[in-house]
N, C-alpha and C. Protein backbone atom coordinates (compact mmCIF):
# COMPACT_ATOMS: atom_id res chain seq x y z
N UNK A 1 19.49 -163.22 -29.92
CA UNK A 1 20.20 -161.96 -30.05
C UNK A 1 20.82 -161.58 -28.70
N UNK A 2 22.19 -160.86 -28.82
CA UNK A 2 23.08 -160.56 -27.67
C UNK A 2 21.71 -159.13 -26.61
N UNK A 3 21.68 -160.03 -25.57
CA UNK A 3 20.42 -158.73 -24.68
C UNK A 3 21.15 -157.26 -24.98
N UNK A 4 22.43 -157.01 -24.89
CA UNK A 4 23.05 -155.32 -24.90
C UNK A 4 22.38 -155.03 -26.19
N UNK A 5 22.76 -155.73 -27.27
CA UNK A 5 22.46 -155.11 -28.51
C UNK A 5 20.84 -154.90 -28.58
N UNK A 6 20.09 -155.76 -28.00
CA UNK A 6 18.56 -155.73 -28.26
C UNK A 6 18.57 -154.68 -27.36
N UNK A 7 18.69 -154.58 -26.34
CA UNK A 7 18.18 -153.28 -25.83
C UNK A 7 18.84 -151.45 -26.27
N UNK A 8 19.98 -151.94 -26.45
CA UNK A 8 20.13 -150.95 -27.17
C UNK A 8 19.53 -150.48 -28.88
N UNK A 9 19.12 -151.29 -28.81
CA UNK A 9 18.21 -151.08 -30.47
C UNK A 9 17.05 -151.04 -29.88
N UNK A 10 16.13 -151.06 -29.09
CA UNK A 10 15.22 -150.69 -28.69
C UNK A 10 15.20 -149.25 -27.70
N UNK A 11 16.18 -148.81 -27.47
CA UNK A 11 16.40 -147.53 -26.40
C UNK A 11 16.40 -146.70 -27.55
N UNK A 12 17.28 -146.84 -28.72
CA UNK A 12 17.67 -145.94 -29.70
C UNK A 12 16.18 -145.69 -30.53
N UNK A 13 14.87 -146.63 -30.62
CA UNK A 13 13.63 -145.80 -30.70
C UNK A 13 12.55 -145.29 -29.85
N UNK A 14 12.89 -146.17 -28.60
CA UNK A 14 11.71 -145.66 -27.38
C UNK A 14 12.40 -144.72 -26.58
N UNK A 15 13.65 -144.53 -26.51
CA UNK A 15 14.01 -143.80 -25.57
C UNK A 15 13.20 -142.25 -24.88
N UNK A 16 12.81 -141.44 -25.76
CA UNK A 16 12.27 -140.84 -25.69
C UNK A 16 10.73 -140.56 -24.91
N UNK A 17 10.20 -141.96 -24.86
CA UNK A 17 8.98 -142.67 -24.24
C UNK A 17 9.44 -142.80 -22.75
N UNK A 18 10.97 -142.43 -22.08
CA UNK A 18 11.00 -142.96 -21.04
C UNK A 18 11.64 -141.49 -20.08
N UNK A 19 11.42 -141.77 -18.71
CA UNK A 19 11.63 -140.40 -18.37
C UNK A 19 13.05 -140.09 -18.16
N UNK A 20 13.33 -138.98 -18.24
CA UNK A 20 14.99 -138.43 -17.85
C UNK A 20 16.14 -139.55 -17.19
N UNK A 21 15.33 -139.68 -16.15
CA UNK A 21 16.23 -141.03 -14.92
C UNK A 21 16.54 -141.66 -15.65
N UNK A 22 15.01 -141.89 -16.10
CA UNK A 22 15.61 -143.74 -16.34
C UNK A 22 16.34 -144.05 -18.04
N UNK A 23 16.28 -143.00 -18.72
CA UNK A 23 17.45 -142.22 -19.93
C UNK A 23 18.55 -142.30 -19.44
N UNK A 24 18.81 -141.38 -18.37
CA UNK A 24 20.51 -141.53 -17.71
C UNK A 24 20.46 -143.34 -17.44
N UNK A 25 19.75 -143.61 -16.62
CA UNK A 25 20.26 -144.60 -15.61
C UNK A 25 20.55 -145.68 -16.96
N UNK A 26 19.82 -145.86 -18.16
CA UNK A 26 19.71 -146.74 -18.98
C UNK A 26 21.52 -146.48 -19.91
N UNK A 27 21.58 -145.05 -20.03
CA UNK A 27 22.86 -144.73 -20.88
C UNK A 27 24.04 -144.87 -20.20
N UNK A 28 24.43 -144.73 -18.50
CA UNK A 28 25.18 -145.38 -17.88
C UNK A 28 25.14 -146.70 -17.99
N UNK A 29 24.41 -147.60 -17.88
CA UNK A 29 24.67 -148.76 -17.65
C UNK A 29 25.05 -149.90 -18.84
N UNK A 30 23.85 -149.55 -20.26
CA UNK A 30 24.10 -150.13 -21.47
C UNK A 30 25.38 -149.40 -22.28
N UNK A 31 25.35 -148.40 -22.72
CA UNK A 31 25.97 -147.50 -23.33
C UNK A 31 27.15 -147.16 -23.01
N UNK A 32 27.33 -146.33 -21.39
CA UNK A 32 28.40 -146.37 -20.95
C UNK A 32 29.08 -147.67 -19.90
N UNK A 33 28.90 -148.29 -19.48
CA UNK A 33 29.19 -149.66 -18.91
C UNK A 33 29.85 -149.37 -17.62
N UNK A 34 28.89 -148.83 -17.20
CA UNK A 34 29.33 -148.44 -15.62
C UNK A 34 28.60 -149.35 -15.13
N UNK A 35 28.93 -150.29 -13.62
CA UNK A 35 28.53 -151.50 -12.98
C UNK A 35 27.50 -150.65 -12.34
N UNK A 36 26.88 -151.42 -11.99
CA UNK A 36 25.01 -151.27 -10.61
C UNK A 36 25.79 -150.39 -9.27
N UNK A 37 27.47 -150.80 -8.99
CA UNK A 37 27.78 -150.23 -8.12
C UNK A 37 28.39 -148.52 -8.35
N UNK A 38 29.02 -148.42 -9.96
CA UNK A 38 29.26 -147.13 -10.00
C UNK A 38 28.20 -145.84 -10.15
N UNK A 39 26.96 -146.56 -10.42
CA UNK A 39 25.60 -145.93 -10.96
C UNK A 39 25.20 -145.56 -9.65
N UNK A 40 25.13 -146.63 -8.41
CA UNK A 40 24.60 -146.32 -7.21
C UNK A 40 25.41 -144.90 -6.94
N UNK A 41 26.89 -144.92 -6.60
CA UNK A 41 27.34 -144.00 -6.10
C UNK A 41 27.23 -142.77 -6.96
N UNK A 42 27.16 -142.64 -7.84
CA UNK A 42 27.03 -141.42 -8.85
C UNK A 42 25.32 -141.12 -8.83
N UNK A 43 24.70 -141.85 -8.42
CA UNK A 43 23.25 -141.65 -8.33
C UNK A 43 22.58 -141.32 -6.67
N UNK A 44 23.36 -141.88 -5.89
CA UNK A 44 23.27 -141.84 -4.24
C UNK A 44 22.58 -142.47 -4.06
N UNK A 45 22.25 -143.69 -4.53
CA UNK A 45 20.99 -144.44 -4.58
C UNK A 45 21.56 -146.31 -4.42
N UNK A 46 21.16 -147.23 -3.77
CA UNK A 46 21.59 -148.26 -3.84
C UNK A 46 21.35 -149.08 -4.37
N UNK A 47 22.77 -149.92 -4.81
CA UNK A 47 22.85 -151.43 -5.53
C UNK A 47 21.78 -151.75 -5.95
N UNK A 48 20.79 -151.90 -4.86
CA UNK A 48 19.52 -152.98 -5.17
C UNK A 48 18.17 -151.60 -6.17
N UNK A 49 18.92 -150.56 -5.73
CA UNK A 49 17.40 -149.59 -6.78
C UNK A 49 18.25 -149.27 -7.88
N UNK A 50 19.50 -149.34 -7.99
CA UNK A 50 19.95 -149.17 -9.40
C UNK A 50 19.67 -150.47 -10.86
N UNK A 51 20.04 -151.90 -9.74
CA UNK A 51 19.11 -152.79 -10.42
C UNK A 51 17.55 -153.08 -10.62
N UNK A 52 17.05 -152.83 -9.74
CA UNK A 52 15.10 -152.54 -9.67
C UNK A 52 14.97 -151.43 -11.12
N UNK A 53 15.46 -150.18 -11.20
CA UNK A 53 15.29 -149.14 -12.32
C UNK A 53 15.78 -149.91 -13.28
N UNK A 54 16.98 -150.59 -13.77
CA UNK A 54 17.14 -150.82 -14.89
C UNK A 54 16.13 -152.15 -15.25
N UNK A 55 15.73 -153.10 -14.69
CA UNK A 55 15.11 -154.04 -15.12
C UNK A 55 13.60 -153.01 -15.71
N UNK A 56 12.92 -152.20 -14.83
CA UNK A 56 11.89 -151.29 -15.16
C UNK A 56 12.04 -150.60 -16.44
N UNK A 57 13.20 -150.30 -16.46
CA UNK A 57 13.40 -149.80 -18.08
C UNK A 57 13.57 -151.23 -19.37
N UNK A 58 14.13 -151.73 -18.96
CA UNK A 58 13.96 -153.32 -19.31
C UNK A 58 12.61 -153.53 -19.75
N UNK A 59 12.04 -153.52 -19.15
CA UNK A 59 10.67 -154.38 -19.44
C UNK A 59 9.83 -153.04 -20.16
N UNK A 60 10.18 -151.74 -19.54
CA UNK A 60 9.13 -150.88 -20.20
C UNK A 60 9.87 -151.08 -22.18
N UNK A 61 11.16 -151.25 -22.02
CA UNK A 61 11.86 -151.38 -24.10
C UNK A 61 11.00 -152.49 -24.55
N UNK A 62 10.70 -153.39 -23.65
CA UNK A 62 10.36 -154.64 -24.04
C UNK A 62 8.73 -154.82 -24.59
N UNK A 63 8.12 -154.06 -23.53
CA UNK A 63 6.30 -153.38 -23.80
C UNK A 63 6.13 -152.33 -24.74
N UNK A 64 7.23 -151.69 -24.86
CA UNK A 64 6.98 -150.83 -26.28
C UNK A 64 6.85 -151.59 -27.41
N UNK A 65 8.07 -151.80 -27.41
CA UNK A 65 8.28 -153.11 -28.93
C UNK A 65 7.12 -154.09 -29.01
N UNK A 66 6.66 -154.59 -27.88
CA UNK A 66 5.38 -155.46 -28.34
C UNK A 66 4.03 -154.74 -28.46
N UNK A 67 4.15 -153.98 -28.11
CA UNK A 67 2.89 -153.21 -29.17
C UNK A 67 3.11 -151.95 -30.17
N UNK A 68 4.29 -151.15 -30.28
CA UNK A 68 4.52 -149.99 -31.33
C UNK A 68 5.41 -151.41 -32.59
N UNK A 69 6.10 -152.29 -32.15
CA UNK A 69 6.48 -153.21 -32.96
C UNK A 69 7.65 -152.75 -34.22
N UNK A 70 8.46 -150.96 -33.24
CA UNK A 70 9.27 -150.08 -34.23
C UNK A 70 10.51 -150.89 -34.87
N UNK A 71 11.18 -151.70 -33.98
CA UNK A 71 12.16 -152.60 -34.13
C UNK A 71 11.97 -153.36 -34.65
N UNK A 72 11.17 -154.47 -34.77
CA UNK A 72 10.74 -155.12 -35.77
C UNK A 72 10.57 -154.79 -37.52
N UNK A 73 9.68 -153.56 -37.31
CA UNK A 73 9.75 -153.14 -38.88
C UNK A 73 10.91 -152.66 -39.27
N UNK A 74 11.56 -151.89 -38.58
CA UNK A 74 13.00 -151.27 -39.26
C UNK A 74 13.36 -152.68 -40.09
N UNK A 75 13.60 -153.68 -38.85
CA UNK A 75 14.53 -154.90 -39.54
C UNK A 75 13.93 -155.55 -40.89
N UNK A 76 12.90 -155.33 -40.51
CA UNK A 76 12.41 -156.11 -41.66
C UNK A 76 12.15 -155.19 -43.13
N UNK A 77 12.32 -154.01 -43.09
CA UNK A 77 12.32 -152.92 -44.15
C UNK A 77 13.70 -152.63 -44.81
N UNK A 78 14.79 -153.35 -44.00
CA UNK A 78 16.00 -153.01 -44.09
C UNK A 78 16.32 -154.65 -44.83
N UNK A 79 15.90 -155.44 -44.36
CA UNK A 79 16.16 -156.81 -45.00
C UNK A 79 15.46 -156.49 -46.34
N UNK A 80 14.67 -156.05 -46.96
CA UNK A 80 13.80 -156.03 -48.10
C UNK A 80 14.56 -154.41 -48.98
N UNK A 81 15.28 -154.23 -48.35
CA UNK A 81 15.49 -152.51 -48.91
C UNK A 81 16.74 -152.33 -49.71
N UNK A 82 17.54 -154.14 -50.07
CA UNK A 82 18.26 -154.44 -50.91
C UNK A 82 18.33 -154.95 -51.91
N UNK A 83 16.94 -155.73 -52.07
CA UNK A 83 16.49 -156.79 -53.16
C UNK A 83 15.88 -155.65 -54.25
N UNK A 84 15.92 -156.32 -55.55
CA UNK A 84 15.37 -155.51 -56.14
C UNK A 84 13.89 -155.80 -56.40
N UNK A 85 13.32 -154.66 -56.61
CA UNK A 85 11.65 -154.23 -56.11
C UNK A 85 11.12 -155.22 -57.70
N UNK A 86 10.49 -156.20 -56.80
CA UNK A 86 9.56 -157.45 -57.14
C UNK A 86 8.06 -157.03 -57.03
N UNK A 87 6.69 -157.76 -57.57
CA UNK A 87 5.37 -157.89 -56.77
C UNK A 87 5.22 -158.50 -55.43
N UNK A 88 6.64 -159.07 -55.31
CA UNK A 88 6.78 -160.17 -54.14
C UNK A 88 6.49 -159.08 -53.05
N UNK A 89 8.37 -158.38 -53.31
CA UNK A 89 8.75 -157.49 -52.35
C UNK A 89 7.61 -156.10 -52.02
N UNK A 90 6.86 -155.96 -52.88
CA UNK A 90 5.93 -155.19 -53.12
C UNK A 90 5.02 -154.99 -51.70
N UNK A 91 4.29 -156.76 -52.02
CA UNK A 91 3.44 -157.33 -51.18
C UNK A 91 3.97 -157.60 -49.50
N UNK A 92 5.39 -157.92 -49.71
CA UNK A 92 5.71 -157.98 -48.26
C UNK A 92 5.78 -156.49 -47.09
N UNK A 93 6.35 -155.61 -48.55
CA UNK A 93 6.13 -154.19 -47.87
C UNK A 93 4.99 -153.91 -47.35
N UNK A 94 3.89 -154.25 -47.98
CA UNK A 94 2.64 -154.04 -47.80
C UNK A 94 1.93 -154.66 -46.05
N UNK A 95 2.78 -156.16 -46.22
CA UNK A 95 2.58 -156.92 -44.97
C UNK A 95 2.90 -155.72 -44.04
N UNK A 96 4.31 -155.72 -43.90
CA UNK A 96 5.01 -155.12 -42.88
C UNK A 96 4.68 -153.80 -42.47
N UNK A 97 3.58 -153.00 -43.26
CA UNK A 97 3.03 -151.76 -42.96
C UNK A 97 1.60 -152.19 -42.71
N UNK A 98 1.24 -152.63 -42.44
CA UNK A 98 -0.21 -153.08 -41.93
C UNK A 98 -0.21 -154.25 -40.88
N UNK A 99 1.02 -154.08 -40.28
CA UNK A 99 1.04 -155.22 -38.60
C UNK A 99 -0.17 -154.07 -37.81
């Protein structure tokens, strides 16, 4: 999967889990596509801590998802949320709410 899109599908449920900064610093950079260098100057902060924060937010989308596991179920509730309702589909629902 393209990294922008994964992290942006993971910001769009943890975001909230993360503090103010690193909200802005994450929505400039994924969202709005401002470079490490326009973030520094709009932040007063340099090159090298505008990249240090975003990898930190990076890895904190990445530690959510492996243990709240929100992204995962969407997809997989959304793949099943077209078929028509089987014992199959039943049972897989069942999987996918008891990870």
């Amino acid at each position: 999967m393209n990294k922008v899109l994964l992290y942006n599908e993971l910001f769009s449920h943890y975001q909230k889990l993360l503090t103010l900064n690193e909200q802005d610093l994450f929505s400039l950079y994924y969202e709005e596509n401002y470079t490490m260098d326009e973030i520094a100057k709009i932040k007063n902060i340099t090159r090298s801590a505008v990249g240090k924060e975003i990898k930190k937010v990076e890895n904190k989308l990445l530690k959510y998802e492996e243990i709240i596991k929100k992204n995962q179920i969407t997809k997989e509730l959304l793949n099943l949320i077209n078929k028509p309702i089987t014992e199959n589909i039943k049972k897989d629902i069942e999987k996918i709410i008891n990870i």
